[in-house]
C-alpha atoms as a PDB file:
ATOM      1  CA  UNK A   1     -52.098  14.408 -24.452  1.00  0.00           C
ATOM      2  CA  UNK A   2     -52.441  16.889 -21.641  1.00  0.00           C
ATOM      3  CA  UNK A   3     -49.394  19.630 -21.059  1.00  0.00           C
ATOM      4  CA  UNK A   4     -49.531  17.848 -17.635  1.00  0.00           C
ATOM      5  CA  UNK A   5     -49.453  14.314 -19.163  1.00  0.00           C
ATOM      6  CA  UNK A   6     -46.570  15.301 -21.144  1.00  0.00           C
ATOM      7  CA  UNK A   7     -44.322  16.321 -18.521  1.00  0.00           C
ATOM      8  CA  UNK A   8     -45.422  13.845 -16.031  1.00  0.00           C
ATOM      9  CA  UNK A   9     -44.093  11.250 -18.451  1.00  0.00           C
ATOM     10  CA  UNK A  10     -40.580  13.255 -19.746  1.00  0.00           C
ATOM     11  CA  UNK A  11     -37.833  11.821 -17.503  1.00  0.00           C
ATOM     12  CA  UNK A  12     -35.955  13.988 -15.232  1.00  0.00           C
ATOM     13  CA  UNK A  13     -32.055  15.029 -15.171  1.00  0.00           C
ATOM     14  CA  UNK A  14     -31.471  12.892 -12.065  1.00  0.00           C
ATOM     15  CA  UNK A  15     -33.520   9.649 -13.648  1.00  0.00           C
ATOM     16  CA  UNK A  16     -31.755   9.638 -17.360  1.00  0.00           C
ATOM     17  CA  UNK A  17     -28.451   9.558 -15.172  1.00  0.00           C
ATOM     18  CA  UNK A  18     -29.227   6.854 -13.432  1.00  0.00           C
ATOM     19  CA  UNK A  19     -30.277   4.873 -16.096  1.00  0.00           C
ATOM     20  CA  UNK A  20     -27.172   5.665 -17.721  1.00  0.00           C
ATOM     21  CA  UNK A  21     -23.305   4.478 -17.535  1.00  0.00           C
ATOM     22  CA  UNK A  22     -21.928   5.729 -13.819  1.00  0.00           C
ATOM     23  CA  UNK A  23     -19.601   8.414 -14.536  1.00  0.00           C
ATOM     24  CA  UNK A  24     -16.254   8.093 -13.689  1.00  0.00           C
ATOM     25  CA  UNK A  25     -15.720  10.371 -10.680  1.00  0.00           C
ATOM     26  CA  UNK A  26     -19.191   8.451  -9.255  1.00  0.00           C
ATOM     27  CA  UNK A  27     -17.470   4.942  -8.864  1.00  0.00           C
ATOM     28  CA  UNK A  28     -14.058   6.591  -7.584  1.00  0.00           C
ATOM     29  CA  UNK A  29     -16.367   8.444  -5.173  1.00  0.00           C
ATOM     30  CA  UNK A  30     -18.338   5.059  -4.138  1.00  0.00           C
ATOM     31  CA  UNK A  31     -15.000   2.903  -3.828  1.00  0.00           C
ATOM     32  CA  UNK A  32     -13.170   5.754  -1.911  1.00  0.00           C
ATOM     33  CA  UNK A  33     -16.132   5.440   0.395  1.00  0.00           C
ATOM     34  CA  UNK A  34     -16.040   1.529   0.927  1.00  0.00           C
ATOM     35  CA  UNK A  35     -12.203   1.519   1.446  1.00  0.00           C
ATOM     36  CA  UNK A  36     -12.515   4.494   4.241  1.00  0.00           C
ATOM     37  CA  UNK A  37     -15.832   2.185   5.510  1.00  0.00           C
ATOM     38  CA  UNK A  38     -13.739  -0.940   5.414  1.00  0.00           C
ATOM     39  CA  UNK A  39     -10.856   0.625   6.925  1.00  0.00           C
ATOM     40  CA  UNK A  40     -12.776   1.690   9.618  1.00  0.00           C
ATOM     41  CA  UNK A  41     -14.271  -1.490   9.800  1.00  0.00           C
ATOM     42  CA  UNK A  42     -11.378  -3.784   9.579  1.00  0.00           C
ATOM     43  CA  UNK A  43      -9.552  -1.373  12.193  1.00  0.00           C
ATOM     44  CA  UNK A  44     -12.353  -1.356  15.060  1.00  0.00           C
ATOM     45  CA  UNK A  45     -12.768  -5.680  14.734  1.00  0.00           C
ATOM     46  CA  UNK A  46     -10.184  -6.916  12.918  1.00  0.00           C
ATOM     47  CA  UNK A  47      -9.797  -8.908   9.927  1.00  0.00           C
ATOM     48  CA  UNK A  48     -11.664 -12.535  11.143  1.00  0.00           C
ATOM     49  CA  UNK A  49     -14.494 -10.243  12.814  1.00  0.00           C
ATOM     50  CA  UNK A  50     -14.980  -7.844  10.231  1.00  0.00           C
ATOM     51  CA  UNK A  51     -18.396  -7.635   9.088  1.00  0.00           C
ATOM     52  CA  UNK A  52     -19.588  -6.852   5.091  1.00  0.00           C
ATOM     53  CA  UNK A  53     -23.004  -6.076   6.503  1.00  0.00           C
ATOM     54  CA  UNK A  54     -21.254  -3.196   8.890  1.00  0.00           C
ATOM     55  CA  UNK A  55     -19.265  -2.262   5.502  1.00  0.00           C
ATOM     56  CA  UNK A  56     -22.427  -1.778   3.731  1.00  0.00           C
ATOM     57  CA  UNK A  57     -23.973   0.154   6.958  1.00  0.00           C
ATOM     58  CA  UNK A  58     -21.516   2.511   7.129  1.00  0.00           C
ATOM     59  CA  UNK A  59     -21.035   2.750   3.640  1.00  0.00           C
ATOM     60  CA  UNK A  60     -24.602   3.862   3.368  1.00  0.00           C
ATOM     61  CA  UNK A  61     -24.497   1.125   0.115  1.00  0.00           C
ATOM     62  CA  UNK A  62     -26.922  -2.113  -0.093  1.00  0.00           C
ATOM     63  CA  UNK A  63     -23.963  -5.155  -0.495  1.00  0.00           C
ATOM     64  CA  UNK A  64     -24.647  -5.534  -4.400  1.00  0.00           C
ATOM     65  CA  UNK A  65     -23.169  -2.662  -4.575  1.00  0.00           C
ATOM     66  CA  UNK A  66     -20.014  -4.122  -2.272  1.00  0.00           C
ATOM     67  CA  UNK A  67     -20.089  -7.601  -4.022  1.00  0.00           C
ATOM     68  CA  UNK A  68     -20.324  -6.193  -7.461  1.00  0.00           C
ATOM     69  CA  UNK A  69     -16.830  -4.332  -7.147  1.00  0.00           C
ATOM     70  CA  UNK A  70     -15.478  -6.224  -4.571  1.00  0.00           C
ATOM     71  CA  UNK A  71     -16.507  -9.717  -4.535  1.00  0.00           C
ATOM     72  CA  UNK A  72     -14.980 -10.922  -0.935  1.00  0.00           C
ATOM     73  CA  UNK A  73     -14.023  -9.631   2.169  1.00  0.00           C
ATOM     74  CA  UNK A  74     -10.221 -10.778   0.792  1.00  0.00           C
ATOM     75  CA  UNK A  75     -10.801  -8.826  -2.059  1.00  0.00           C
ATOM     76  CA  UNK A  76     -12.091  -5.582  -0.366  1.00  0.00           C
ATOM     77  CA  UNK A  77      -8.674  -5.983   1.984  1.00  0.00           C
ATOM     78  CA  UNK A  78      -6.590  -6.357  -0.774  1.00  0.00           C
ATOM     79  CA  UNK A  79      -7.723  -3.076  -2.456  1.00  0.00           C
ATOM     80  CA  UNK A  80      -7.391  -1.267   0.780  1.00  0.00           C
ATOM     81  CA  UNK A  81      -3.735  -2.102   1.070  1.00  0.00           C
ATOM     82  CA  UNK A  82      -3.347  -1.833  -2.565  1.00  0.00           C
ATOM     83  CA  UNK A  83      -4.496   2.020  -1.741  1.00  0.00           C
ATOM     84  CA  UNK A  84      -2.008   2.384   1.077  1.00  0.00           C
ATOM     85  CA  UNK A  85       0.785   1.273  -1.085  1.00  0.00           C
ATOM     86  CA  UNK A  86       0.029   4.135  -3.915  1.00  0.00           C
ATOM     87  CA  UNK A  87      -0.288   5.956  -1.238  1.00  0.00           C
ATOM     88  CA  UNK A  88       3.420   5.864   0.137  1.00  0.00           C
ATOM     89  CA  UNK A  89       5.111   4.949  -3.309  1.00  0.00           C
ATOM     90  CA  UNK A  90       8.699   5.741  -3.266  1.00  0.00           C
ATOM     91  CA  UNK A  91       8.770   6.061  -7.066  1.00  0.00           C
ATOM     92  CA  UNK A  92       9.206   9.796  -6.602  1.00  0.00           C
ATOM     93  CA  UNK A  93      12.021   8.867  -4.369  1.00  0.00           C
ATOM     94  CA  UNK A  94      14.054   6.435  -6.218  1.00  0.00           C
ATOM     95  CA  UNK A  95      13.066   8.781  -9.372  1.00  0.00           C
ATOM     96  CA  UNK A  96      14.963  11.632  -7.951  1.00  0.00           C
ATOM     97  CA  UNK A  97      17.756   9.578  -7.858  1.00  0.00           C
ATOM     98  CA  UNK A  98      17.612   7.842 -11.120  1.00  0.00           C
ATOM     99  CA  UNK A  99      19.997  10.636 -12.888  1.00  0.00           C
ATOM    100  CA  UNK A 100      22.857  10.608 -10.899  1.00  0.00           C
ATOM    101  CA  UNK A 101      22.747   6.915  -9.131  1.00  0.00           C
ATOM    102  CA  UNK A 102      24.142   7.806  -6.417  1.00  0.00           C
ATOM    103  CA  UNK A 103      22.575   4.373  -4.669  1.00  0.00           C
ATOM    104  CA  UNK A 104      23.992   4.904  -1.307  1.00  0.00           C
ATOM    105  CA  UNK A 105      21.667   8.171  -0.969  1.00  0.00           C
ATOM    106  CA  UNK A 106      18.795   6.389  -2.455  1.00  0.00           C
ATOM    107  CA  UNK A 107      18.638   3.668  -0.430  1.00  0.00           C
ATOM    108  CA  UNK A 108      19.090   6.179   2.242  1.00  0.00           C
ATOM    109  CA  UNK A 109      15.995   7.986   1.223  1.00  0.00           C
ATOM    110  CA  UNK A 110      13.821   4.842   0.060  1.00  0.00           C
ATOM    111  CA  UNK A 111      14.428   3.236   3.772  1.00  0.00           C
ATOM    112  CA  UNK A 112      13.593   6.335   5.849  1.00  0.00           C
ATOM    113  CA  UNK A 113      10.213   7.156   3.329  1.00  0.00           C
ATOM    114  CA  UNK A 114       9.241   3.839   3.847  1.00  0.00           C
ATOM    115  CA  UNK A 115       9.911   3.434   7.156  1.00  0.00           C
ATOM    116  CA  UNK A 116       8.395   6.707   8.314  1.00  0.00           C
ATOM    117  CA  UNK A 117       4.935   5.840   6.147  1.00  0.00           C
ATOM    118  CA  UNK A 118       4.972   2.657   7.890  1.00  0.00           C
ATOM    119  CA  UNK A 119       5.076   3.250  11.184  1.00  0.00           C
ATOM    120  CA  UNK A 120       2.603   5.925  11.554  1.00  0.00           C
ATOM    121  CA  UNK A 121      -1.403   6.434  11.410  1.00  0.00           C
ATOM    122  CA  UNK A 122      -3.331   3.941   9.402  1.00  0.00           C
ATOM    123  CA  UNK A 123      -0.458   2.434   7.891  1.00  0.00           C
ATOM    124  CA  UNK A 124       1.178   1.349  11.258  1.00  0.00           C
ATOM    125  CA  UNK A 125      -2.773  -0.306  12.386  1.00  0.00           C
ATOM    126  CA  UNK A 126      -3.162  -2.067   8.779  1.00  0.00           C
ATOM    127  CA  UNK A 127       0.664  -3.554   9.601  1.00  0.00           C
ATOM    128  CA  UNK A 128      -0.619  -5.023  13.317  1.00  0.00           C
ATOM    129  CA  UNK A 129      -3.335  -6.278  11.924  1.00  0.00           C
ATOM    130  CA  UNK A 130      -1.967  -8.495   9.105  1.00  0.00           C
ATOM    131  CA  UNK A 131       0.847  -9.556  11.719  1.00  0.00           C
ATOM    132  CA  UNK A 132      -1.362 -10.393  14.649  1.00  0.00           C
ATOM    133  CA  UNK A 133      -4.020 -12.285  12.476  1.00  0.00           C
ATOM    134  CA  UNK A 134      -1.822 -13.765   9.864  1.00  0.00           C
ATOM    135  CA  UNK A 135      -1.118 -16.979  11.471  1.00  0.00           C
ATOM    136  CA  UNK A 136      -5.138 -17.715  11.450  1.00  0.00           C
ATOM    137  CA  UNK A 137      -5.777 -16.072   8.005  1.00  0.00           C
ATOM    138  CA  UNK A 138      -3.547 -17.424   4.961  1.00  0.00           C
ATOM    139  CA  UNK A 139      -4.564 -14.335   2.905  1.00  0.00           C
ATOM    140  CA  UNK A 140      -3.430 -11.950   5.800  1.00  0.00           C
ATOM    141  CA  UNK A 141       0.552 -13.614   5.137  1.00  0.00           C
ATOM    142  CA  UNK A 142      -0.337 -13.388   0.936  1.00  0.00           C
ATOM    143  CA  UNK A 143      -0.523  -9.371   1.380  1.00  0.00           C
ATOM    144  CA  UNK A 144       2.845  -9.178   3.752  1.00  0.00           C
ATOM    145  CA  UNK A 145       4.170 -11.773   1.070  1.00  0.00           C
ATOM    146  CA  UNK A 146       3.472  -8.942  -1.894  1.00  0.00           C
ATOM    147  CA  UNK A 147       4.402  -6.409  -0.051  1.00  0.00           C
ATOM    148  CA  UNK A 148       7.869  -7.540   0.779  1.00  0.00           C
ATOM    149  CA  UNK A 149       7.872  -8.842  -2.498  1.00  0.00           C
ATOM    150  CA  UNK A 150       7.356  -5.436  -4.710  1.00  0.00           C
ATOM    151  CA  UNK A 151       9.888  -4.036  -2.528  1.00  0.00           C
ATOM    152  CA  UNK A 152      12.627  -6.244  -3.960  1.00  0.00           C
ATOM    153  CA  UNK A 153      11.872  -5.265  -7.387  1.00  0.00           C
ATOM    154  CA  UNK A 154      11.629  -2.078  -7.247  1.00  0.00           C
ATOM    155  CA  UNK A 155      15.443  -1.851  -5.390  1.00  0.00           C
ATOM    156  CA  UNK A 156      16.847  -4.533  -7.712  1.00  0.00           C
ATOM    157  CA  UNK A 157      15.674  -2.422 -10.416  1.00  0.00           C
ATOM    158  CA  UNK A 158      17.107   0.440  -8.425  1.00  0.00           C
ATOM    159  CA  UNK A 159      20.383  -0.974  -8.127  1.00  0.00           C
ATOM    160  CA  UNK A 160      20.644  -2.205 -11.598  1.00  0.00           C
ATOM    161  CA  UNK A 161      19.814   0.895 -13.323  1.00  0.00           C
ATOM    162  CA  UNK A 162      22.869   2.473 -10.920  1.00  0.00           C
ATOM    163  CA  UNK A 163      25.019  -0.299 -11.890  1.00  0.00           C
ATOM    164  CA  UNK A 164      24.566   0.190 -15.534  1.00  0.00           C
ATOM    165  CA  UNK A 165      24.809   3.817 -15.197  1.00  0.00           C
ATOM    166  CA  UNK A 166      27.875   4.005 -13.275  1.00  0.00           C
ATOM    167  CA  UNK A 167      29.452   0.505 -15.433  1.00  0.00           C
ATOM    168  CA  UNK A 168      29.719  -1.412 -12.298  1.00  0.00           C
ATOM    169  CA  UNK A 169      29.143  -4.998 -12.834  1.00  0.00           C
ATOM    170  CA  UNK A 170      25.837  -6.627 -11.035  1.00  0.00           C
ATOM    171  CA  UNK A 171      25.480  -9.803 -11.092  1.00  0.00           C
ATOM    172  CA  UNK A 172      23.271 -10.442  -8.115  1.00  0.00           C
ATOM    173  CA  UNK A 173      20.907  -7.179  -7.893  1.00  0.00           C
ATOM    174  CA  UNK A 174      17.831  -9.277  -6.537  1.00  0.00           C
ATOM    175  CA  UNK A 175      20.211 -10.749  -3.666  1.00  0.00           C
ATOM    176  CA  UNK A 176      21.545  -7.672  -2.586  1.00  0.00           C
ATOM    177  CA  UNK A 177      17.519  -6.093  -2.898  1.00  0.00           C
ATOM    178  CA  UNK A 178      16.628  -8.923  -0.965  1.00  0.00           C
ATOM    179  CA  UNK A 179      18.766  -7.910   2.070  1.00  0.00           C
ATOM    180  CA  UNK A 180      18.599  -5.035   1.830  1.00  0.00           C
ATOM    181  CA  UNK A 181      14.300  -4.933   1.892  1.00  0.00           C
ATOM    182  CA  UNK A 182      14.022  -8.017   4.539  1.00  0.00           C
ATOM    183  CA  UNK A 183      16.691  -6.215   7.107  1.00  0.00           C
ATOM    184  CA  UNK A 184      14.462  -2.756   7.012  1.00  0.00           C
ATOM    185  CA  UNK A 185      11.301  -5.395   7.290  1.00  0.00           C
ATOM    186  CA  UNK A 186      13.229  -7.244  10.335  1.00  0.00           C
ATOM    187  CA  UNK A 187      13.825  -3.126  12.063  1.00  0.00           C
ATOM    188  CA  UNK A 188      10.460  -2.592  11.430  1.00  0.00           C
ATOM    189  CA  UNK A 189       8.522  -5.376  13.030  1.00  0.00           C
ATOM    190  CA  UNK A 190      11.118  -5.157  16.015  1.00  0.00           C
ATOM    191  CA  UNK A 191      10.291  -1.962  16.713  1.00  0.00           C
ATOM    192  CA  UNK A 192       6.368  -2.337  16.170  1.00  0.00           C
ATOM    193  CA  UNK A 193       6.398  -5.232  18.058  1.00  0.00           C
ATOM    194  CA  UNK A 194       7.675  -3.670  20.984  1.00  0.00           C
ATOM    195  CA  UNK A 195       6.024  -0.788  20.758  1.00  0.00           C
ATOM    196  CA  UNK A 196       9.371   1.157  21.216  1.00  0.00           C
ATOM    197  CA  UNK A 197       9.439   4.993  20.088  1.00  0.00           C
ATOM    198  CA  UNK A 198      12.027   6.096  17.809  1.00  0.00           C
ATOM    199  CA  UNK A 199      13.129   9.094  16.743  1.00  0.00           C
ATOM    200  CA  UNK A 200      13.595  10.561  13.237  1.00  0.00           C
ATOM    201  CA  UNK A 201      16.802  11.177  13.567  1.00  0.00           C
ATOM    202  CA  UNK A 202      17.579   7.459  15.679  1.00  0.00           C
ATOM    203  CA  UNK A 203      15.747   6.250  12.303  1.00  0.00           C
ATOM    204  CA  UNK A 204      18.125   8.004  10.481  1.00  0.00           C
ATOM    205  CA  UNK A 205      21.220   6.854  12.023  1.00  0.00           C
ATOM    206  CA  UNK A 206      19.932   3.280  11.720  1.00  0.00           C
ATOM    207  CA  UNK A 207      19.635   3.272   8.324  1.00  0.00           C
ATOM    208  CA  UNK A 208      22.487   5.092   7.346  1.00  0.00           C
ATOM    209  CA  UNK A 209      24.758   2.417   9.406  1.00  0.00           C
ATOM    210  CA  UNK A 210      22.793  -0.277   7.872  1.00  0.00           C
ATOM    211  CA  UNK A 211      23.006   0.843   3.762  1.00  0.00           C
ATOM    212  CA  UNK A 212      27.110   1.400   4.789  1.00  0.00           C
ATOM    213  CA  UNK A 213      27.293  -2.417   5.869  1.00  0.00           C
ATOM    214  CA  UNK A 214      25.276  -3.571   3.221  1.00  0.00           C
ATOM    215  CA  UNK A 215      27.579  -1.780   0.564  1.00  0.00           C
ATOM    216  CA  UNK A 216      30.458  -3.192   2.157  1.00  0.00           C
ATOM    217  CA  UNK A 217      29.942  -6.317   0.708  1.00  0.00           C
ATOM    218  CA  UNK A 218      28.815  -4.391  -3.256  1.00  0.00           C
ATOM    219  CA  UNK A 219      31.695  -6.308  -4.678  1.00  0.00           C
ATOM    220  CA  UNK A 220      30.215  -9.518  -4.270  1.00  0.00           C
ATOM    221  CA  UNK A 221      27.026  -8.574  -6.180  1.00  0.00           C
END
């Protein structure tokens, strides 16, 4: 065989990693690029009108590449909100607090973190979106659903681990989670609802009135 014949036939860099397993900063790079496409998407049309084919497009991706990591437009939303949750995760927050449980000042900090996140940039258009298409779309109410849901364990947790810490009896943690989460949820869609503006330090004052009533009642947990 020819010198020429021999390297005409002897695979390249690029082709041997092709053929081979993607690596792992590849398929992080390709899903960060569908979620920002999808975001995009789901922002400009909406959730009913979205369009996998404009995914793909903008994605610069053919859709078995979409379908074989995301295998519905459900799905695909789903991991984009997933994203946005990681995103804002008060873990750091309620962490912070975990050695001295002083739960008045975390639930201070947890409602203005995740009220701020919330009601700004991408995170604010994701929440009008779910809310304005949710009656029409039973998946749309499934992600609010989670959402408020994984809030109320993560502050019953929150307020057990203070109550253990500080030998309070708890006997209701998920109850008082549950009021607590649902009241910031019933501030928040008030205020995004009618598009009012609020300050950081209104914000503030809101939630620190709010966490004082709610302890009020701590006896009763």
């Amino acid at each position: 065989m020819s010198p020429e014949a021999a390297a005409a036939r002897k695979p390249t860099h690029k082709t041997r990693r092709l053929r081979g397993r993607p690596r792992h900063g590849d398929i992080a790079a390709l899903e960060n690029n569908l979620l920002a496409a999808a975001l995009d998407e789901f922002l400009r049309h909406g959730y009913g009108a979205a369009s996998m084919t404009r995914i793909v497009a903008r994605a610069g991706v053919s859709k078995t590449t979409l379908y074989s990591r995301f295998a519905s437009k459900r799905d695909l939303f789903h991991a984009l909100v997933q994203r946005q949750i990681e995103q804002i995760s008060p873990s750091t927050v309620l962490g912070s607090q975990a050695g001295n449980c002083d739960l008045e000042e975390g639930l201070n900090l947890y409602a203005n973190h995740m009220l701020e996140q919330n009601l700004k940039g991408d995170m604010l258009e994701v929440n009008r979106l779910i809310y304005s298409e949710s009656s029409r779309f039973v998946e749309l109410g499934a992600e609010a659903g989670a959402r408020t849901e994984l809030g109320i364990r993560r502050i019953s947790d929150y307020i057990d681990a203070c109550a253990r810490a500080e030998g309070i009896p708890c006997n209701n943690a998920r109850h008082a989670a549950e009021v607590f989460i649902l009241m910031l949820r019933g501030w928040f869609i008030n205020v995004m609802l009618t598009n009012r503006r609020v300050s950081a330090a209104q914000r503030r004052q809101w939630v620190k009135r709010s966490v004082r009533v709610l302890l009020a009642s701590r006896a009763d947990w």
